[in-house]
N, C-alpha and C. Protein backbone atom coordinates (compact mmCIF):
# COMPACT_ATOMS: atom_id res chain seq x y z
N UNK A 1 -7.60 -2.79 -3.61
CA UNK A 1 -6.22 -2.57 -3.97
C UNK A 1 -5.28 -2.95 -2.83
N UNK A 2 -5.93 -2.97 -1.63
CA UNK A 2 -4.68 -2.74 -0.63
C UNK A 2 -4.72 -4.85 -0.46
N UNK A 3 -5.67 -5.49 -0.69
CA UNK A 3 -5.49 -6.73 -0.19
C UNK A 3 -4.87 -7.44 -1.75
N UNK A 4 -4.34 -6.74 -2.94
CA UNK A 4 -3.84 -7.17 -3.94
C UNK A 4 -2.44 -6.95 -3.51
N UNK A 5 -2.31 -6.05 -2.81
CA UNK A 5 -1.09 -5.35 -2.27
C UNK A 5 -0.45 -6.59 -1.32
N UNK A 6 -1.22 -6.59 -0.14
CA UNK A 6 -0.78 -7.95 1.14
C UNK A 6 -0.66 -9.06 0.26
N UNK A 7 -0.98 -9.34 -0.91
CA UNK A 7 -1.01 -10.40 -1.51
C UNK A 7 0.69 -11.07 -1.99
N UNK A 8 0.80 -9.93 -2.65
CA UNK A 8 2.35 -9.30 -3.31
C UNK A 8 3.20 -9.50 -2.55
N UNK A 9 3.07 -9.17 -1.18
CA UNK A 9 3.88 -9.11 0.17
C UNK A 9 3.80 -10.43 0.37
N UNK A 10 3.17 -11.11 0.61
CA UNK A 10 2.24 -12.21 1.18
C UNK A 10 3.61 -13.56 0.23
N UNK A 11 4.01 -13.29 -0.64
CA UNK A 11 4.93 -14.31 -1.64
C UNK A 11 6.49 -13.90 -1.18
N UNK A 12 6.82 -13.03 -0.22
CA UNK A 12 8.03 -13.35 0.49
C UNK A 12 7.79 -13.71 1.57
N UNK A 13 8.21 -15.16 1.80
CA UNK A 13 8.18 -15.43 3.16
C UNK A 13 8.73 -15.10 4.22
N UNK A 14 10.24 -14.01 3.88
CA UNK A 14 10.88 -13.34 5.16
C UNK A 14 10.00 -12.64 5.78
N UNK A 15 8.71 -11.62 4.94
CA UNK A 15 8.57 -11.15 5.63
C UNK A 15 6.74 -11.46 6.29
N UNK A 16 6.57 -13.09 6.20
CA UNK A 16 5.49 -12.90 6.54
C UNK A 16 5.45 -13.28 8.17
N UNK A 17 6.69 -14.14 8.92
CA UNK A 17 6.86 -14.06 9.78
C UNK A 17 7.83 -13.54 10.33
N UNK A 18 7.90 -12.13 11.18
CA UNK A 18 9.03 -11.37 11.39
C UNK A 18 10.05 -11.84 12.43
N UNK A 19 10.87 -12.32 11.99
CA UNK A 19 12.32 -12.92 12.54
C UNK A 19 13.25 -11.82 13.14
N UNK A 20 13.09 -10.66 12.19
CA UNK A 20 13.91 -10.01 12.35
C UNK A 20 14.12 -8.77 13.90
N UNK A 21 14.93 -9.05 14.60
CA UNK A 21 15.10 -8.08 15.84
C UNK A 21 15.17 -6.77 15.59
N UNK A 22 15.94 -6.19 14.50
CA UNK A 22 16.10 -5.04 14.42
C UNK A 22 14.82 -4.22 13.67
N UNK A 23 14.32 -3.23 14.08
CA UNK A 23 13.32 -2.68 12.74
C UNK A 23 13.75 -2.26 11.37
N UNK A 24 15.08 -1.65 11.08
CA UNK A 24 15.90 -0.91 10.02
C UNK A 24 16.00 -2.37 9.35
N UNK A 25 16.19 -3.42 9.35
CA UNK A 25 16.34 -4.60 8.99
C UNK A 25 15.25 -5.08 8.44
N UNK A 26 14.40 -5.08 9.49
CA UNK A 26 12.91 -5.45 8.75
C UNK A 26 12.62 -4.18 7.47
N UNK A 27 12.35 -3.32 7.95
CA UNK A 27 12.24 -2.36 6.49
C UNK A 27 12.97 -2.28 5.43
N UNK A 28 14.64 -2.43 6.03
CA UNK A 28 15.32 -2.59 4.74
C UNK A 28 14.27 -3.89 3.82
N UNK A 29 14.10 -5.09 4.01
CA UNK A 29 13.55 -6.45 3.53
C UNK A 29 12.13 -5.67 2.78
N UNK A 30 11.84 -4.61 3.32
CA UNK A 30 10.47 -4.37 2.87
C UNK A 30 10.54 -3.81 1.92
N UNK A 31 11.70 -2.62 2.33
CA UNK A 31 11.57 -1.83 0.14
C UNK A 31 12.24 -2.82 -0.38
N UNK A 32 13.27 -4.25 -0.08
CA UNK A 32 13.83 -4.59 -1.17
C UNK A 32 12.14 -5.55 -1.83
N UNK A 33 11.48 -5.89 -1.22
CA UNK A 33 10.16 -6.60 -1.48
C UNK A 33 9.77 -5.75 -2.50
N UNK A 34 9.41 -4.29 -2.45
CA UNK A 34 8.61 -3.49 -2.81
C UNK A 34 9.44 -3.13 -4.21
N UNK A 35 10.70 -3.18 -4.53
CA UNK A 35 11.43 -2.78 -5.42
C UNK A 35 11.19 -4.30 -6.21
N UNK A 36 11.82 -5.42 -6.03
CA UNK A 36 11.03 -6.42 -6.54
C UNK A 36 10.17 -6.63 -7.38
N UNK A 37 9.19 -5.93 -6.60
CA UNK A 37 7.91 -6.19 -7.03
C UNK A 37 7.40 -5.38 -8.29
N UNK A 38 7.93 -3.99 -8.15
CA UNK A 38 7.84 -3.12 -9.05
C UNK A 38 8.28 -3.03 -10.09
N UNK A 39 9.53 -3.60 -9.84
CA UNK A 39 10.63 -4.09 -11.00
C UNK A 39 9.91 -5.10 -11.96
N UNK A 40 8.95 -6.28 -11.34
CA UNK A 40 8.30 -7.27 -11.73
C UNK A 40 6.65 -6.55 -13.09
N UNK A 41 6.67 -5.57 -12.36
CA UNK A 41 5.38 -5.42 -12.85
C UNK A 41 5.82 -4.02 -14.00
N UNK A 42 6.42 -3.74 -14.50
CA UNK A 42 7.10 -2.88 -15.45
C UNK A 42 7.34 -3.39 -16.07
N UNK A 43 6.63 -2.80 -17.67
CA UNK A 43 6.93 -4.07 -18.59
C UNK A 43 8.28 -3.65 -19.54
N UNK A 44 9.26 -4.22 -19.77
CA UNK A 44 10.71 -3.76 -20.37
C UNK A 44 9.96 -4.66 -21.90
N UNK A 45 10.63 -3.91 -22.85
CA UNK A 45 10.53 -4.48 -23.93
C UNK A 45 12.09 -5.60 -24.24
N UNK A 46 12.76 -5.78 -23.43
CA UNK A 46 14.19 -6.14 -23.52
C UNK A 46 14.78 -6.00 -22.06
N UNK A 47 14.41 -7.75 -21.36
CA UNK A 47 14.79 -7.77 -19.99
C UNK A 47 16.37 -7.52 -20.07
N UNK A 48 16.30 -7.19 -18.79
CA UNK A 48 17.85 -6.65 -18.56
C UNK A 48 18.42 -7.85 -17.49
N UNK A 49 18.01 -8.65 -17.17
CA UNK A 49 18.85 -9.95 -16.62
C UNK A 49 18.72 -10.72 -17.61
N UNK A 50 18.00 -11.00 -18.69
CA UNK A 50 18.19 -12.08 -19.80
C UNK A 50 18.84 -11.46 -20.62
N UNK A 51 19.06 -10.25 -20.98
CA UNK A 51 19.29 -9.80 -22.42
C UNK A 51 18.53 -9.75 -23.17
């Protein structure tokens, strides 16, 4: 489970090489990854960006 996980992560490239100086910055990037992702894998019967 956890290398299905790095995988998931693994398809934003911001964060596979860390650029970022600040840490609050880098984490912010990480829940928006993680929200993303979750958002992705919930199945809506009636997407809400297409209509």
């Amino acid at each position: 489970m956890v290398e299905v996980a790095h995988g998931w992560f693994k398809r934003f490239r911001k964060l596979l090489v860390r650029y970022e100086k600040l840490d609050s910055s880098f984490l912010g990037l990480y829940y928006l990854a993680a929200a993303i992702i979750v958002f992705r894998k919930v199945p809506l019967k009636v997407n809400i960006i297409y209509g």
